[in-house]
N, C-alpha and C. Protein backbone atom coordinates (compact mmCIF):
# COMPACT_ATOMS: atom_id res chain seq x y z
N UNK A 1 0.84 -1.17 0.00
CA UNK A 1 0.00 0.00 0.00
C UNK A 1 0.89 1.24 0.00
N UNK A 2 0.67 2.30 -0.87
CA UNK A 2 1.09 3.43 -1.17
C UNK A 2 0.58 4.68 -0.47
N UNK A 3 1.49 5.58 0.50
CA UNK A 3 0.31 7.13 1.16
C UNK A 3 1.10 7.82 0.20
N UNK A 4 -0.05 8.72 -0.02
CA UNK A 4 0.14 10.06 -0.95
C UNK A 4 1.00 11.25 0.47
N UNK A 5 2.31 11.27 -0.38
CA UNK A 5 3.12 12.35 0.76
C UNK A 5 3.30 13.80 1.12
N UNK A 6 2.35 14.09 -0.30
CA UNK A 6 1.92 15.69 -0.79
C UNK A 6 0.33 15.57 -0.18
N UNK A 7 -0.08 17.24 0.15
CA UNK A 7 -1.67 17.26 -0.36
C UNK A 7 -1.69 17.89 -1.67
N UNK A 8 -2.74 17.52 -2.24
CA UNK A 8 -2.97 17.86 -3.86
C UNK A 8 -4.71 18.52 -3.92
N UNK A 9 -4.62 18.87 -4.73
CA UNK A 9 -6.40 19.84 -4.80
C UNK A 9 -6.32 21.27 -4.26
N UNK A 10 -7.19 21.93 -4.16
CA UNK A 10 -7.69 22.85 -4.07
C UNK A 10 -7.48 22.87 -2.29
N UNK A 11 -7.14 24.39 -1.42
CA UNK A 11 -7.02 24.17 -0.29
C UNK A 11 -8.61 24.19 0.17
N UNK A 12 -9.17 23.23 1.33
CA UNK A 12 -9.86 22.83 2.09
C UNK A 12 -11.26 23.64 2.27
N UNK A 13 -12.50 24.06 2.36
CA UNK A 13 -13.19 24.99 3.00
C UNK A 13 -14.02 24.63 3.65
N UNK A 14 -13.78 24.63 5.45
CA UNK A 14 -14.71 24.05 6.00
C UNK A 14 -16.45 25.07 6.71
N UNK A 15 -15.79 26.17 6.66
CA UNK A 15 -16.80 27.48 6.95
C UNK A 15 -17.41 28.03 5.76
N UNK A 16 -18.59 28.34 5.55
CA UNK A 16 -18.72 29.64 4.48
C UNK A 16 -19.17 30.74 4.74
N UNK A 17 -19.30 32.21 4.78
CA UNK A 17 -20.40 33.11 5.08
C UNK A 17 -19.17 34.02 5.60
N UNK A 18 -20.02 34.86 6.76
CA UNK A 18 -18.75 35.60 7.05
C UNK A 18 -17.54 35.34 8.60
N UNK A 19 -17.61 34.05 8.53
CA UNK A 19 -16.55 33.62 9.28
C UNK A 19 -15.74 33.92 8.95
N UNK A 20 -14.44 33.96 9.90
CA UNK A 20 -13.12 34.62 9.92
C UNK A 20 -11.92 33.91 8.81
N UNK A 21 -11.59 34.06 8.16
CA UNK A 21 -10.88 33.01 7.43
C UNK A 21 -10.08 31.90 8.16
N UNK A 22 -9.18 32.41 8.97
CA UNK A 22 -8.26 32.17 9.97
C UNK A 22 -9.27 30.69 10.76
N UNK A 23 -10.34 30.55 10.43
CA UNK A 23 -10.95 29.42 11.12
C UNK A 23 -10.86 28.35 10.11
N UNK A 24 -10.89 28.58 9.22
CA UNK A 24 -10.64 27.75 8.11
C UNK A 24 -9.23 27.41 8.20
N UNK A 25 -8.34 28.23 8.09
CA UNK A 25 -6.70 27.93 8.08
C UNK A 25 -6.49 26.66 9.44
N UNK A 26 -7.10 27.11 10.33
CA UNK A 26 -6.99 26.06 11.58
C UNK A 26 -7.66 24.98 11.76
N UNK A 27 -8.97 25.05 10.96
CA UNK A 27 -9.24 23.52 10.28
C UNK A 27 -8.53 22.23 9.66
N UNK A 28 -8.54 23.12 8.87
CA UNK A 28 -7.11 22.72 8.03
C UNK A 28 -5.99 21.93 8.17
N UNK A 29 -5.62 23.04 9.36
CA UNK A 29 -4.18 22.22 9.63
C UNK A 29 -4.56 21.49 10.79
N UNK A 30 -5.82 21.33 11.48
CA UNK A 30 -6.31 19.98 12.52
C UNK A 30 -6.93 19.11 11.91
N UNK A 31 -7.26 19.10 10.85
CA UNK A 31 -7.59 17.76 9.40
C UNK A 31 -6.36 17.15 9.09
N UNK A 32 -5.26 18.27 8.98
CA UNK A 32 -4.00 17.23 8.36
C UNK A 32 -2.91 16.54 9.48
N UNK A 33 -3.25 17.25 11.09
CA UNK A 33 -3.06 16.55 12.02
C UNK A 33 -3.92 15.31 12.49
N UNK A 34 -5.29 15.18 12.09
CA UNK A 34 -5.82 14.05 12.19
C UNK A 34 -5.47 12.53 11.36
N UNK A 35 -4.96 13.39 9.91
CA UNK A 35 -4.80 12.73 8.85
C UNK A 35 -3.76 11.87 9.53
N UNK A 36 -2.80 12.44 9.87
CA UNK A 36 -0.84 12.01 10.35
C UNK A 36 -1.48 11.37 11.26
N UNK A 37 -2.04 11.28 12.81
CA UNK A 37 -2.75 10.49 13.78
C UNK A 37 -3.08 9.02 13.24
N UNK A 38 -3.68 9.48 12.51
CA UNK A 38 -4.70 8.05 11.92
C UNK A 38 -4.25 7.24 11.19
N UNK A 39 -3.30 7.35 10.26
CA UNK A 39 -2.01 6.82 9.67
C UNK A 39 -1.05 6.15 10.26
N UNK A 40 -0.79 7.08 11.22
CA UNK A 40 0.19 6.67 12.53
C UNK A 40 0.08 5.66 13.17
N UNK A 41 -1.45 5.60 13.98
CA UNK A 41 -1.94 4.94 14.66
C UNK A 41 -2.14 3.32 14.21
N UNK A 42 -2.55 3.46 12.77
CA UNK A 42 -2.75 2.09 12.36
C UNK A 42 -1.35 1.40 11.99
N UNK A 43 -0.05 2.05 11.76
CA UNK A 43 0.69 1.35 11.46
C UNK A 43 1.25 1.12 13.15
N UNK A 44 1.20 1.87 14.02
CA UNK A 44 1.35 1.34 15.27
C UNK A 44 0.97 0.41 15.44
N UNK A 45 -0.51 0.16 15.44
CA UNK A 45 -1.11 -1.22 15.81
C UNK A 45 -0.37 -2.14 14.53
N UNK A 46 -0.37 -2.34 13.56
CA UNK A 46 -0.18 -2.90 12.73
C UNK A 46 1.31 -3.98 13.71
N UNK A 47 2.19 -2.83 13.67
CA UNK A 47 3.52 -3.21 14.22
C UNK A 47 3.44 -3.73 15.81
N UNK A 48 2.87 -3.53 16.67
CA UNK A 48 2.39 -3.92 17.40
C UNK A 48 2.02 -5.12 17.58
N UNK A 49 0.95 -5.59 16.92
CA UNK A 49 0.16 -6.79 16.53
C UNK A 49 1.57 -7.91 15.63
N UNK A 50 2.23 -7.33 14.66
CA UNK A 50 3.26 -8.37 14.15
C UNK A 50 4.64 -8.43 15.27
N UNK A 51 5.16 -7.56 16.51
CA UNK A 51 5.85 -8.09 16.99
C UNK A 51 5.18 -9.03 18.22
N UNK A 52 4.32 -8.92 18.78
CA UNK A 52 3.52 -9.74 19.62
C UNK A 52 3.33 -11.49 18.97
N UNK A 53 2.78 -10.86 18.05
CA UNK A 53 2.77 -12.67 17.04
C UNK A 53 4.33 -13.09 16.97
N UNK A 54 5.33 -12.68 16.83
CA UNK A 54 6.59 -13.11 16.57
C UNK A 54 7.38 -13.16 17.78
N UNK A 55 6.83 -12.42 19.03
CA UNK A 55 7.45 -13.06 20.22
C UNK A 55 8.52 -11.88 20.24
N UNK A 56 8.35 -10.59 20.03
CA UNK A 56 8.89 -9.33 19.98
C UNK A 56 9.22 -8.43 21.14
N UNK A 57 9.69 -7.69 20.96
CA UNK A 57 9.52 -6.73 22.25
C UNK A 57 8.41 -5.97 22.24
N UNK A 58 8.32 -5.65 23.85
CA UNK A 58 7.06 -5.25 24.55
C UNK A 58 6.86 -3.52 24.43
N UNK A 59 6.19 -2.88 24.94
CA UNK A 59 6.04 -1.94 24.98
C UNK A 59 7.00 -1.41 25.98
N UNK A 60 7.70 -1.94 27.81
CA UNK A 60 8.70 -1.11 27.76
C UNK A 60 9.75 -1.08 27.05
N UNK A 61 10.40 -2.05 25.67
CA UNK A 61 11.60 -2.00 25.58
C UNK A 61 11.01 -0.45 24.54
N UNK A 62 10.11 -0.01 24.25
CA UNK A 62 9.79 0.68 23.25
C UNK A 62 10.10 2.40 24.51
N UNK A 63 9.90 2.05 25.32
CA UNK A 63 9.82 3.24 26.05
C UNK A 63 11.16 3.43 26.36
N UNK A 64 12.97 2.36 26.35
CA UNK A 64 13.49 2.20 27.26
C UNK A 64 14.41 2.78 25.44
N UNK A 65 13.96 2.41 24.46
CA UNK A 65 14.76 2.63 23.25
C UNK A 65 15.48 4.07 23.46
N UNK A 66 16.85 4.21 23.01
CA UNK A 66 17.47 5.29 23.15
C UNK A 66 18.10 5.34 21.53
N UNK A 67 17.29 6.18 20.34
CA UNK A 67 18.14 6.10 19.16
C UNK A 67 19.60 6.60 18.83
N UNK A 68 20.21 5.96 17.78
CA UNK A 68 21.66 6.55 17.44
C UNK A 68 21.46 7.98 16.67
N UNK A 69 22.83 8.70 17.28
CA UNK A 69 22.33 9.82 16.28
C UNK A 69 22.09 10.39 14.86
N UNK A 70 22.74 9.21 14.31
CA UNK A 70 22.24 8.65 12.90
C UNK A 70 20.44 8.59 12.50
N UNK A 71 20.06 7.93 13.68
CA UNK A 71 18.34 7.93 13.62
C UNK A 71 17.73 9.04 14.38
N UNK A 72 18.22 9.92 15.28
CA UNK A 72 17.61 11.03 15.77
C UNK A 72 17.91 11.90 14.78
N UNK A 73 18.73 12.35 13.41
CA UNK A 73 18.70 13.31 12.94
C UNK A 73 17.75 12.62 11.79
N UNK A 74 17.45 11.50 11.23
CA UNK A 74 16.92 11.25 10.37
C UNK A 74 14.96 11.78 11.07
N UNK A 75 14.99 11.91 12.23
CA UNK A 75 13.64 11.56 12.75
C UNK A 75 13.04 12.77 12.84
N UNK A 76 14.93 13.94 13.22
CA UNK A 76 14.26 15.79 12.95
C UNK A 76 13.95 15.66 11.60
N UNK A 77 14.44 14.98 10.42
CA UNK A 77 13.96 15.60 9.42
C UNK A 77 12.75 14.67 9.28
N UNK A 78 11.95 14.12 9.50
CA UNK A 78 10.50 13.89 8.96
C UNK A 78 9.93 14.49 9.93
N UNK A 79 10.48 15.22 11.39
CA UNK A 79 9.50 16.06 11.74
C UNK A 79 9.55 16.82 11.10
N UNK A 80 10.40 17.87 10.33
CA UNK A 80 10.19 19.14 9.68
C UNK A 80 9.52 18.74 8.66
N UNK A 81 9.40 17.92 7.92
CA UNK A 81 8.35 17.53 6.87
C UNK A 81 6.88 17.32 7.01
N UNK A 82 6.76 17.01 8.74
CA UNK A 82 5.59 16.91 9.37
C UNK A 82 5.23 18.29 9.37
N UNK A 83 5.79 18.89 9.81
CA UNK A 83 5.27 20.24 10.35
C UNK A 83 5.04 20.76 9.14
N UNK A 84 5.92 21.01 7.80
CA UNK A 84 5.70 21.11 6.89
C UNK A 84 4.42 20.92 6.36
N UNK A 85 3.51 19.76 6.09
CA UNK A 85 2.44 19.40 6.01
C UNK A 85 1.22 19.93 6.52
N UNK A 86 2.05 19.68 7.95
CA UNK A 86 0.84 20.84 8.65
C UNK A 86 0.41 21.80 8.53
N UNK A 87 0.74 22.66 8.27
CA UNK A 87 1.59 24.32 7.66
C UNK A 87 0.97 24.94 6.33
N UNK A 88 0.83 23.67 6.05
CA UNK A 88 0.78 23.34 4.12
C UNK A 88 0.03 25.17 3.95
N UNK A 89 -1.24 24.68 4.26
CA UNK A 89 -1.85 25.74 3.94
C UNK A 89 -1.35 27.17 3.98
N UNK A 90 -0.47 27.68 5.33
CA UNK A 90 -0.28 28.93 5.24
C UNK A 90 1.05 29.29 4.28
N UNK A 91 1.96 28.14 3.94
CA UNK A 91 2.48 28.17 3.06
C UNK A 91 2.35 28.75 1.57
N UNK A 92 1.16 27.82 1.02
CA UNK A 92 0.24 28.46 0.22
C UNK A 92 -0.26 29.69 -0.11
N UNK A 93 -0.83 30.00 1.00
CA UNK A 93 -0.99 31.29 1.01
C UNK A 93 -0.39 32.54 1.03
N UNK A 94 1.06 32.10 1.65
CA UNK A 94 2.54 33.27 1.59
C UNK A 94 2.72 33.12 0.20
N UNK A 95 2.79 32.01 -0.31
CA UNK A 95 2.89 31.91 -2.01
C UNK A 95 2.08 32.58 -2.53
N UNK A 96 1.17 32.12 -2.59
CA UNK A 96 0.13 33.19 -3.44
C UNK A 96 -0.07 34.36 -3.06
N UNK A 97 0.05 35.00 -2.41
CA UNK A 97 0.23 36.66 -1.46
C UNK A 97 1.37 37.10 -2.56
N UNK A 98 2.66 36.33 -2.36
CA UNK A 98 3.65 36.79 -2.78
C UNK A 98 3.64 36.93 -4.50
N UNK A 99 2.99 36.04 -4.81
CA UNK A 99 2.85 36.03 -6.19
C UNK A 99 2.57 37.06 -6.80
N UNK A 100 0.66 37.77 -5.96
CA UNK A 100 0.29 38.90 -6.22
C UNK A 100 0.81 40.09 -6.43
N UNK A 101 2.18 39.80 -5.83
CA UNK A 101 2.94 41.66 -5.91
C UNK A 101 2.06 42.16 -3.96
N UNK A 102 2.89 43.21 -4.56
CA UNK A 102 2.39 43.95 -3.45
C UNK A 102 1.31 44.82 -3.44
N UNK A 103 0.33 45.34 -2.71
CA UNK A 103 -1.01 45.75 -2.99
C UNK A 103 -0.80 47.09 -3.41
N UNK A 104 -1.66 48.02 -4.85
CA UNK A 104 -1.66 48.96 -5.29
C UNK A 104 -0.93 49.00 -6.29
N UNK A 105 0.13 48.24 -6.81
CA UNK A 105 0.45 47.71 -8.44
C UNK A 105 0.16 47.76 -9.20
């Protein structure tokens, strides 16, 4: 099974009328924190469930793990890609702001 590592489409609109935009932006990025959760979560269990069947380690050796710093710098960078994601949207929007020029042009 393949996850899509980009979002793609049109950004999100969960309000319409004259709500604040900014409620939308924070939708947004608590949709694509749910998204990462839920993803997360199942490959947790997933992994979970196959070291238990195989006679694996438990949940404290998981708490007791201390990574090399080989794997703690690999782990800042998919957080910044996380956060990245998260973000997505206001990203977007500095883009396209910026695109516009500056106002009165």
């Amino acid at each position: 099974m393949s996850l899509r590592r980009t979002v793609k489409g049109k950004n999100p609109v969960f309000v319409t009328g004259d709500v604040d935009a900014n409620l939308n932006r924070l939708l947004a990025m608590v949709s694509a924190l749910g998204a990462e959760v839920a993803v997360l979560r199942d490959r947790q269990r997933t992994l979970e469930q196959l070291l238990a069947r195989q006679g694996g380690p438990g949940p404290e050796a998981i708490e007791q793990f201390d990574p090399d710093p080989r794997d703690m710098a690999e782990r800042m960078r998919w957080q910044a890609g996380f956060l990245r994601r998260v973000y997505a949207i206001l990203e977007r929007e500095a883009d396209a702001a910026g695109d516009a020029g500056p106002a009165g042009d």
